[in-house]
Protein backbone atom coordinates (compact mmCIF):
# COMPACT_ATOMS: atom_id res chain seq x y z
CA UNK A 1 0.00 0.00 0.00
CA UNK A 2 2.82 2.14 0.14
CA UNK A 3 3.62 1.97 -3.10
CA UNK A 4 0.64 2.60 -4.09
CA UNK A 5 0.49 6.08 -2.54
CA UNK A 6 4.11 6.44 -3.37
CA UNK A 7 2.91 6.22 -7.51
CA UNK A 8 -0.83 7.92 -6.86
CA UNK A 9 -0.64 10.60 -9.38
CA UNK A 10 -1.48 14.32 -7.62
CA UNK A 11 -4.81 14.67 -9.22
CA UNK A 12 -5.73 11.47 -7.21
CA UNK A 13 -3.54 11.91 -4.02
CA UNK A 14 -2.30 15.10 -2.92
CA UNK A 15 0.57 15.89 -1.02
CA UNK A 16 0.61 19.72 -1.23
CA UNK A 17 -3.59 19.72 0.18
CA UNK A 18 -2.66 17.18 2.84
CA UNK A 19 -0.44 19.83 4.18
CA UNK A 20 -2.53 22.44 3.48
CA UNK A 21 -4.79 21.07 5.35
CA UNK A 22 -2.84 19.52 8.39
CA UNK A 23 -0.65 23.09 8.49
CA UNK A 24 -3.81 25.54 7.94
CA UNK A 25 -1.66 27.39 4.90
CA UNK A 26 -4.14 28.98 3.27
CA UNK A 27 -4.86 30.87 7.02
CA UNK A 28 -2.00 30.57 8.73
CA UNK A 29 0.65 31.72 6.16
CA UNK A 30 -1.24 32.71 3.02
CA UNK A 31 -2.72 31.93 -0.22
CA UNK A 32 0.90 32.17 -2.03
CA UNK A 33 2.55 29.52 -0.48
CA UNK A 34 -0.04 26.85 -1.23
CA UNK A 35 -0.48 27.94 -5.18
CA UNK A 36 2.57 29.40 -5.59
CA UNK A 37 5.47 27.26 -3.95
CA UNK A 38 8.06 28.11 -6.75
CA UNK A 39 10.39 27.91 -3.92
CA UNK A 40 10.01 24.34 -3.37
CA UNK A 41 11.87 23.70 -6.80
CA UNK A 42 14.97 26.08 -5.70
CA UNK A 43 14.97 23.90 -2.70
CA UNK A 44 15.15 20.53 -4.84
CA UNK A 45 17.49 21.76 -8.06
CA UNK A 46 19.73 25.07 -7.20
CA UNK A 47 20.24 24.36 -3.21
CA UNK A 48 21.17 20.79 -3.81
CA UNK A 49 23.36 21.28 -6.36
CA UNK A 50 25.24 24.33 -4.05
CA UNK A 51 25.57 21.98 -1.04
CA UNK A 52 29.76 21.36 -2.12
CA UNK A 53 30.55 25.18 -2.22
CA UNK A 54 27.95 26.28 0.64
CA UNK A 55 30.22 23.61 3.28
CA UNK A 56 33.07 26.12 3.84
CA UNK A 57 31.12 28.85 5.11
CA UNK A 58 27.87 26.53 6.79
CA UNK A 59 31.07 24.90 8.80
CA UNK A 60 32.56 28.77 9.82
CA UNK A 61 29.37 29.23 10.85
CA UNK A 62 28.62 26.32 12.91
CA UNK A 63 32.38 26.77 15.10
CA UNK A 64 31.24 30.02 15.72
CA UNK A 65 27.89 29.16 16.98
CA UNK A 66 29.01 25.96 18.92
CA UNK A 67 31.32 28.44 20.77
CA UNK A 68 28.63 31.05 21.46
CA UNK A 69 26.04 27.70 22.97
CA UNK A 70 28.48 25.44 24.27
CA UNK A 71 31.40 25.82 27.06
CA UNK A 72 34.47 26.56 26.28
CA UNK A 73 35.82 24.98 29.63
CA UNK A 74 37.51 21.28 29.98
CA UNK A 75 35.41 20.75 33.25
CA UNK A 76 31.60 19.14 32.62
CA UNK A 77 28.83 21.74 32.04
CA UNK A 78 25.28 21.66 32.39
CA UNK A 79 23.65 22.92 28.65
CA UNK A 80 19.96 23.38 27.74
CA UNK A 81 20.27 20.96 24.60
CA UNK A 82 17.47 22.12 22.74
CA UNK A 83 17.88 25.62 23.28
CA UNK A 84 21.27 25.02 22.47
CA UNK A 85 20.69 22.99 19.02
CA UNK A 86 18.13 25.27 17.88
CA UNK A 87 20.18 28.06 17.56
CA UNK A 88 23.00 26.31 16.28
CA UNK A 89 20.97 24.93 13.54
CA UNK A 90 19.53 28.44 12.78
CA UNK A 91 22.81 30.09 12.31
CA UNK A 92 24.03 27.69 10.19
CA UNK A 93 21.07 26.96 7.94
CA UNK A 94 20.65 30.38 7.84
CA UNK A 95 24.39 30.86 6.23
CA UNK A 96 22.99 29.37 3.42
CA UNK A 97 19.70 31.31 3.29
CA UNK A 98 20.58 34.61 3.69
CA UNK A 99 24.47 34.78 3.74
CA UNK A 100 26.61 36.31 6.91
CA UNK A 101 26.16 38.57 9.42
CA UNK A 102 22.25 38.36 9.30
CA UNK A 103 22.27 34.86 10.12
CA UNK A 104 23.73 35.12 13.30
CA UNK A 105 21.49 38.49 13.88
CA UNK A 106 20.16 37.44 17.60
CA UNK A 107 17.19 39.01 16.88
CA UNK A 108 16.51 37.86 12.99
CA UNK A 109 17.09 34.55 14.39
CA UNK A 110 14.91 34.54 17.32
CA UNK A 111 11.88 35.48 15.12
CA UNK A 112 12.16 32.15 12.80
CA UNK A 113 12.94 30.08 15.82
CA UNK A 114 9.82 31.38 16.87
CA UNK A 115 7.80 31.95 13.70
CA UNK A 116 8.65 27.85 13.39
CA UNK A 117 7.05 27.36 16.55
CA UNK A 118 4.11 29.35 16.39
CA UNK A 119 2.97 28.56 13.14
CA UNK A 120 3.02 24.57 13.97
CA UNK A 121 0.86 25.67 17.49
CA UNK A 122 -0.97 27.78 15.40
CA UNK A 123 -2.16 24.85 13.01
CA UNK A 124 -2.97 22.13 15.63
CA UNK A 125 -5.04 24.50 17.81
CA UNK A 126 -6.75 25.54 14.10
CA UNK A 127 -6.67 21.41 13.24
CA UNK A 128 -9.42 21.45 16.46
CA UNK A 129 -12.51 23.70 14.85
CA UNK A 130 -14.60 21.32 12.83
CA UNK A 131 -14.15 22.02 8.61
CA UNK A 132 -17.68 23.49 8.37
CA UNK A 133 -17.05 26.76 10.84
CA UNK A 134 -15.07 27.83 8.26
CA UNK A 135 -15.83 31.51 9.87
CA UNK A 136 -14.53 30.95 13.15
CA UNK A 137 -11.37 29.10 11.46
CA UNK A 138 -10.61 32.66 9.65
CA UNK A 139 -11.87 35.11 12.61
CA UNK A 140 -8.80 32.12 14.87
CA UNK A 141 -6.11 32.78 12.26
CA UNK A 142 -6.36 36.86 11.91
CA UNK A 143 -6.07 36.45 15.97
CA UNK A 144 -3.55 33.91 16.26
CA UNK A 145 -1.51 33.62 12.79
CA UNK A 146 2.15 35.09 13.28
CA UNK A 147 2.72 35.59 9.36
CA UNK A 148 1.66 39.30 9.29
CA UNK A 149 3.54 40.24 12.50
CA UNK A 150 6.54 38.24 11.84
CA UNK A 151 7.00 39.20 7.83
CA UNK A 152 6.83 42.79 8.91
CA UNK A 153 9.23 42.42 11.84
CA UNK A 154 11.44 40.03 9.15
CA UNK A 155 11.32 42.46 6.26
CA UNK A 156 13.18 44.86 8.55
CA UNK A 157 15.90 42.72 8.45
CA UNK A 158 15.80 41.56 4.95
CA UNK A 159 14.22 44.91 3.05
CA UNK A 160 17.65 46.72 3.35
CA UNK A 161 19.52 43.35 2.03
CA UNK A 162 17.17 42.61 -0.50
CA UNK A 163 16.55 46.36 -2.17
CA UNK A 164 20.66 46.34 -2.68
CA UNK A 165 20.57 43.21 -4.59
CA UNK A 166 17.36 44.60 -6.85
CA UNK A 167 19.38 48.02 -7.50
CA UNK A 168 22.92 45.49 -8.11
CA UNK A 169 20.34 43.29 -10.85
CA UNK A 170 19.35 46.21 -12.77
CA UNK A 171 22.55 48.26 -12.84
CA UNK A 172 24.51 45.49 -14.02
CA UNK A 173 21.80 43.19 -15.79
CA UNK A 174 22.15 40.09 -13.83
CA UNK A 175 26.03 39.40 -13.09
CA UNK A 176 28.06 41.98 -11.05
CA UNK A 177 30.79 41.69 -8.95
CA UNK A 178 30.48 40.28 -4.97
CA UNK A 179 27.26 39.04 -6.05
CA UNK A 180 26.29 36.31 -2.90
CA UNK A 181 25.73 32.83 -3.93
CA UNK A 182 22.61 31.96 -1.34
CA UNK A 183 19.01 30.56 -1.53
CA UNK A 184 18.03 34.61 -1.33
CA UNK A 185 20.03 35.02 -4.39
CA UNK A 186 18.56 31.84 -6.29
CA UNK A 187 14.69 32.82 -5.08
CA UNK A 188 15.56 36.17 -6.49
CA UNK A 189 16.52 34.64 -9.76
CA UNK A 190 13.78 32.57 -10.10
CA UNK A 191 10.82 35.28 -8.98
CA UNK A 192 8.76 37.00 -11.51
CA UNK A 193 6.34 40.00 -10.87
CA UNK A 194 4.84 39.77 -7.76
CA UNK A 195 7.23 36.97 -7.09
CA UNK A 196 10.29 39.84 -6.57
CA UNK A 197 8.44 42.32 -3.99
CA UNK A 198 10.22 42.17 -1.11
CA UNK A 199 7.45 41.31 1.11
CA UNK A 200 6.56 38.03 -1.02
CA UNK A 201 10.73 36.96 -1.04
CA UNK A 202 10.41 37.67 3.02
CA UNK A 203 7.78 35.03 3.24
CA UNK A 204 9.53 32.39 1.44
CA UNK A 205 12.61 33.02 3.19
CA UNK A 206 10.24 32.56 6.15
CA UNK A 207 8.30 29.79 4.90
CA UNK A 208 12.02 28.08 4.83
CA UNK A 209 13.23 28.24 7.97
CA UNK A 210 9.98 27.23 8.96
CA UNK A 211 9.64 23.94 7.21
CA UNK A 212 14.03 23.81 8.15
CA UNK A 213 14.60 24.76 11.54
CA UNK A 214 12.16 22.90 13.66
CA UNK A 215 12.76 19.39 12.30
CA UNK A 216 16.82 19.64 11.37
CA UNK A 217 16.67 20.71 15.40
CA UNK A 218 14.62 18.16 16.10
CA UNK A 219 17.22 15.32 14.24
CA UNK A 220 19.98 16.87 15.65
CA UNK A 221 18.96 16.38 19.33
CA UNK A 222 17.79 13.20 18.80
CA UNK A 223 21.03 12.06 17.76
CA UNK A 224 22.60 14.87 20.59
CA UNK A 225 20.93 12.54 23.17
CA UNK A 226 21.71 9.16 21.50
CA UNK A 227 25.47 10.53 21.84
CA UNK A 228 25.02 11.14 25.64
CA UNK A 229 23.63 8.37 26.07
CA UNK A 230 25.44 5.92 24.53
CA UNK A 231 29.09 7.78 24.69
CA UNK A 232 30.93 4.33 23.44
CA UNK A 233 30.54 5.86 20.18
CA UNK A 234 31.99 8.88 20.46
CA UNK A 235 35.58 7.63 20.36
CA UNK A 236 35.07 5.37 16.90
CA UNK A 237 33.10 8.32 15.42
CA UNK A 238 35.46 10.93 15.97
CA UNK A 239 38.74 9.06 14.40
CA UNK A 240 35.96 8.69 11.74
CA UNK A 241 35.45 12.30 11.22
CA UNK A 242 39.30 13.17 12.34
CA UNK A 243 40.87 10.72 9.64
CA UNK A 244 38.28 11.94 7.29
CA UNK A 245 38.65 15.77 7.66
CA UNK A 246 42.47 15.49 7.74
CA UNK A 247 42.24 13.86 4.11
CA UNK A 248 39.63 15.83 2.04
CA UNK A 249 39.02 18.94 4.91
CA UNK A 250 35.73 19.78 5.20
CA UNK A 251 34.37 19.19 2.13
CA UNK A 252 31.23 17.17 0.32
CA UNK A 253 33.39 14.15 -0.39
CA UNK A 254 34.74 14.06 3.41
CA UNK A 255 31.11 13.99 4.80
CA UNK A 256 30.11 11.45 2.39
CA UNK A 257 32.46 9.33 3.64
CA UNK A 258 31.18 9.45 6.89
CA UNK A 259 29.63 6.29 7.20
CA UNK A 260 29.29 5.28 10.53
CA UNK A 261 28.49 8.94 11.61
CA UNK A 262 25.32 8.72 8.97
CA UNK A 263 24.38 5.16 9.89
CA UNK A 264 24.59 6.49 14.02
CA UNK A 265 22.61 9.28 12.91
CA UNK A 266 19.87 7.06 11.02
CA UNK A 267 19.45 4.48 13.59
CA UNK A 268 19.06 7.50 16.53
CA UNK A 269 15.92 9.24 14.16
CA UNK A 270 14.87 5.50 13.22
CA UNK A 271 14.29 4.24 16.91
CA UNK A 272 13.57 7.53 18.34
CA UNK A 273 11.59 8.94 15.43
CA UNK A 274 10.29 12.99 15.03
CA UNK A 275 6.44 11.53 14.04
CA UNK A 276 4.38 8.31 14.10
CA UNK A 277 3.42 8.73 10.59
CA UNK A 278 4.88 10.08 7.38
CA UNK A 279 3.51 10.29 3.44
CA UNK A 280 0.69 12.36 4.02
CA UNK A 281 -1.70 12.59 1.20
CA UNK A 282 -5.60 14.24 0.41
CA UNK A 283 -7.47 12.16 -1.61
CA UNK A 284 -8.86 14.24 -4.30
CA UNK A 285 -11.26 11.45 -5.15
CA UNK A 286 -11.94 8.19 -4.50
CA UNK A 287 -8.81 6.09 -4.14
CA UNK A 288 -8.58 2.34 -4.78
CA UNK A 289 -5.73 0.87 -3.08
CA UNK A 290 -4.33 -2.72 -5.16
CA UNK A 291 -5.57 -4.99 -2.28
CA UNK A 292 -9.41 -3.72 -3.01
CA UNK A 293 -9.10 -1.07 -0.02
CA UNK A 294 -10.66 2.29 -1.13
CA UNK A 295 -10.88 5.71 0.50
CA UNK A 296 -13.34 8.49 -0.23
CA UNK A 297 -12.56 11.84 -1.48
CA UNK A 298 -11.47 14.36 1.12
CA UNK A 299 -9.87 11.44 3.42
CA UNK A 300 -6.27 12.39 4.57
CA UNK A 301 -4.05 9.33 4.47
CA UNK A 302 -0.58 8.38 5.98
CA UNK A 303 1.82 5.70 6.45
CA UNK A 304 2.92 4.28 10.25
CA UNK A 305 6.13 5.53 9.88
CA UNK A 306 7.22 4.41 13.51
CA UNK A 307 5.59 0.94 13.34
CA UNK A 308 7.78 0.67 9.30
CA UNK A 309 10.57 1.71 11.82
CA UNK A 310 10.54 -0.59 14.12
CA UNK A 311 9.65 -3.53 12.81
CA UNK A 312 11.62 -6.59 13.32
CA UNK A 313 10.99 -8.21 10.01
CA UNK A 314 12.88 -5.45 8.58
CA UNK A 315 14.95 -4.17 11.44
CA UNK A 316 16.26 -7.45 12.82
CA UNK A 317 16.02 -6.49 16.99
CA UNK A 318 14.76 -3.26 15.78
CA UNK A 319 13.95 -1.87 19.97
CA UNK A 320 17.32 -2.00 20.03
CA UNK A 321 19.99 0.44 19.30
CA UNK A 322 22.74 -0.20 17.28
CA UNK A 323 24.46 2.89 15.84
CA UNK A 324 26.98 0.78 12.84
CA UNK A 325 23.41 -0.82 11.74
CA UNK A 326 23.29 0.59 8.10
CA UNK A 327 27.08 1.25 7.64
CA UNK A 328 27.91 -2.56 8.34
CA UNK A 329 25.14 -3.22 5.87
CA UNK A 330 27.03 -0.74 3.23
CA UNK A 331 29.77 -2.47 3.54
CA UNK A 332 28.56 -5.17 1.56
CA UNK A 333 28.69 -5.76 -2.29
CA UNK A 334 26.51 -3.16 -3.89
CA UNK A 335 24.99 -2.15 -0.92
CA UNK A 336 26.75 1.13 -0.16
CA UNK A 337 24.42 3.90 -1.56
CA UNK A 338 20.76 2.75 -0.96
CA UNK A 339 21.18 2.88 2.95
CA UNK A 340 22.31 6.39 3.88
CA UNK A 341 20.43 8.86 5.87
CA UNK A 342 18.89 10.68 2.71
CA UNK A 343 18.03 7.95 0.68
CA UNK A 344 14.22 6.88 1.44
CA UNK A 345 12.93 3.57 0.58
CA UNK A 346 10.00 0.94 1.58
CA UNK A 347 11.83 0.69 4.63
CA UNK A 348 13.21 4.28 5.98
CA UNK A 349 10.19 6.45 5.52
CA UNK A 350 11.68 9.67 7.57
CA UNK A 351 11.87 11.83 4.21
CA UNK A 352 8.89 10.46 2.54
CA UNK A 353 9.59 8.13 -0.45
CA UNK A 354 8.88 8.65 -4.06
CA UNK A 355 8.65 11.94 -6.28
CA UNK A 356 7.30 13.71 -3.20
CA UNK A 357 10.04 12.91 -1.04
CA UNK A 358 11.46 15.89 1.09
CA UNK A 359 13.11 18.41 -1.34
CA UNK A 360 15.54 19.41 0.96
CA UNK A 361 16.70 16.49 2.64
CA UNK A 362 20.03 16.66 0.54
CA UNK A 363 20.67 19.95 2.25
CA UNK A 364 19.48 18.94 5.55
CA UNK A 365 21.37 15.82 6.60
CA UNK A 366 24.77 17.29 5.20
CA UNK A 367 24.28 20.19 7.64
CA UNK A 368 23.22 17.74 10.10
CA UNK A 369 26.69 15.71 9.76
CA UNK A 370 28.34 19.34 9.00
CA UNK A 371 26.92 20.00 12.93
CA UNK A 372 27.29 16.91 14.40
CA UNK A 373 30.78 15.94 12.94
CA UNK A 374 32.09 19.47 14.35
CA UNK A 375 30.39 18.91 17.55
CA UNK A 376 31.93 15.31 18.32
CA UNK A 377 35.36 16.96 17.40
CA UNK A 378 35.67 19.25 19.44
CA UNK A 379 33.57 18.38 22.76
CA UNK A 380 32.40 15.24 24.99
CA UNK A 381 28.73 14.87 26.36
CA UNK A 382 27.23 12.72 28.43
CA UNK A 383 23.97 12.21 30.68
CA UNK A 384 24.02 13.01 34.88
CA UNK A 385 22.70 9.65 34.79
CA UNK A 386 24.30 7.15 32.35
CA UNK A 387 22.53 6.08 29.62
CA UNK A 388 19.16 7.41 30.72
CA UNK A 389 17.71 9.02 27.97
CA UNK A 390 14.80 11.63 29.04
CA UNK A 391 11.01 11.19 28.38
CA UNK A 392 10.11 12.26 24.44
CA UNK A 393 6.98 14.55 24.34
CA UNK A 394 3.99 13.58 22.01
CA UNK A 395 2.24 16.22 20.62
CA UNK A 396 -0.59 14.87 18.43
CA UNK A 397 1.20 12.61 16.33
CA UNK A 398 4.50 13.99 16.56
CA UNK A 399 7.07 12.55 18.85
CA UNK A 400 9.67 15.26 20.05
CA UNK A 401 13.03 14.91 22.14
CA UNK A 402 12.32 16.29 25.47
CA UNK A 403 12.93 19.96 25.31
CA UNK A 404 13.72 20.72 28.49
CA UNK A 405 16.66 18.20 28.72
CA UNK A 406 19.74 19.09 30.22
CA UNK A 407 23.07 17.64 28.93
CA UNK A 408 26.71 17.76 30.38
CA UNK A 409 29.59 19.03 27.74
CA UNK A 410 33.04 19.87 28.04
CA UNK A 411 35.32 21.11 25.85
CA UNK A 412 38.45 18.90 24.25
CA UNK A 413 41.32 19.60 22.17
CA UNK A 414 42.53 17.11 19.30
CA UNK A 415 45.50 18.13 17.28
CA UNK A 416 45.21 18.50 13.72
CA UNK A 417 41.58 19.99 13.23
């Protein structure tokens, strides 16, 4: 059955309404985004295809946000992981998005860390007024919707930045020199007419962090707390990283060849997972599944991402964790490419799987090793109490790391890096 969904065309099942619908778009965020999400294709084509010359400055970014969040002392420290991650993944996702210094603006950041927040809070308390008081669902947005407040507080930021690079297109027809190479840049390049105002560019560059910030952070501390809790790895995974970086430096081809970090990485989202279900679709009409099964219009489907995940047919032992799972597996003959982090498949569902897998998963789990790989470099963490992992928090369907976690951290120094 999940193939079938997988191959549904869009006129039968529809991922773009299914989100629409779960995330309140149309109210909570605008008309543009649902029938206009141009951006979703410079996600998927220019930003992947940037990831090799974006590493140099995402990886300046990160060492200067890991030593603004974490101690700089060789004595344990008590950090606020979450709070912690969260702005580190900001800052450097942010490199990418809008360039240096406004990503590390402490207030341009705060904003998306909490426009990300608020719009998700935003949707489930919408999700909770039945379809037909379509009234009260508009009079709820206008009150609680943070897209009018935030864009205006945003544009702010990015009018300034984005009215030099309009005046630099015209004066010099496209090319000129200094000209940043970031996702603002490739929107810019790709907008049209009302595409190119500057409040319309603010939104998408909002929009972004949005659909970005909360679940890379949410990745990261999963696999922050895996770390702490399981810190026989972190030896074996930095000489990984150390041996690596010392060849190639911090490049594409270095991370690639991370194997074990990816396959520790994979294994701490598989059995500690961000959501129970993935592959969200509308049915536009009715839907016949191959087994007979059929669904009428208007039905929102997904797949049991967590029960795919821990399944023991497929995951032999699959409660338990073992972080060199996948990267023993890709050690075997032709084996090496289908089990990484961002390739999805019947059996790793975190990214969706077909033609409507996650555009910017590419872009996501390199930053996520860019983070992580840095991190186990250059500090130790553990839990107070060994190897007890705190509580996750459900909300709705969607399983989050605790976010009030504490962590201990101290600094070391390796020669070399």
């Amino acid at each position: 059955m999940i193939n079938d969904i997988r191959n549904a065309p869009k006129e039968s099942l529809s991922l773009q309404d299914a989100i629409n619908d779960m995330m309140q778009l149309e109210h909570v965020m605008g008309k543009e985004l649902q029938y206009d999400p141009y951006h979703i294709e410079v996600i998927k084509g220019t930003l992947t295809r940037h990831i090799s010359t974006q590493l140099p400055d995402i990886h300046a970014e990160i060492l200067e946000a890991l030593a603004a969040e974490l101690p700089e002392e060789t004595e344990w420290k008590e950090v606020h992981a979450f709070r912690a991650i969260r702005k580190i993944v900001c800052r450097a996702t942010n490199r990418a998005f809008v360039g240096a210094p406004l990503c590390h603006n402490p207030e341009y950041m705060d904003l998306n860390i909490k426009f990300a927040i608020n719009v998700f809070l935003t949707a489930v308390i919408m999700n909770l007024i039945p379809g037909f008081m379509g009234f009260l669902k508009v009079a709820v947005a206008k009150w609680l919707s943070p897209s009018s407040r935030t864009i205006n507080q945003a544009v702010k930021h990015l009018r300034p930045i984005i009215q030099e690079r309009l005046d630099k297109e015209r004066e010099y027809n496209g090319e000129w020199p200094g000209k940043p190479d970031d996702f603002l840049t490739w929107l810019m390049s790709e907008a049209q007419g009302n595409q190119l105002t500057i409040e319309n560019l603010t939104l998408r560059i909002l929009s972004v962090n949005f659909a970005t910030i909360h679940t890379t952070s949410i990745v990261l501390v999963n696999c922050l707390y895996a770390l702490a809790a399981h810190t026989e790895y972190i030896q074996p995974l930095r000489e990984e990283v150390k041996g690596l970086v010392e060849e190639y430096g911090w490049t594409k081809t270095a991370i690639s060849k991370m194997w074990k970090l990816d396959s520790f990485m994979k294994e701490a989202e598989r059995t500690n997972g961000g959501s129970a279900v993935s592959m969200h679709r509308k049915a536009l009409k009715e839907f016949t599944f191959s087994n007979g099964t059929s669904v009428p219009a208007g039905t929102i489907l997904a797949v049991a991402v967590n029960a795919v995940h821990h399944d023991d047919a497929i995951y032999p032992n699959a409660n338990n964790f073992n972080g060199y799972r996948f990267s023993s597996i890709r050690e075997q003959q032709g084996e090496s490419i289908k089990h990484q982090m961002s390739t999805p498949d019947l059996s790793w569902l975190l990214f969706g799987h077909g033609h409507h897998s996650c555009p910017g998963r590419f872009f996501a789990v390199n930053v996520l090793k860019l983070i992580l790989a840095s991190l186990i470099l250059k500090y130790d963490i553990k839990f107070e109490r060994e190897g007890e992992v705190p509580p996750n928090e459900w909300l709705s369907v969607n399983n989050m790391p605790n976010t009030s976690a504490k962590v201990l951290v101290r600094k070391v120094t390796l020669k070399g890096v």
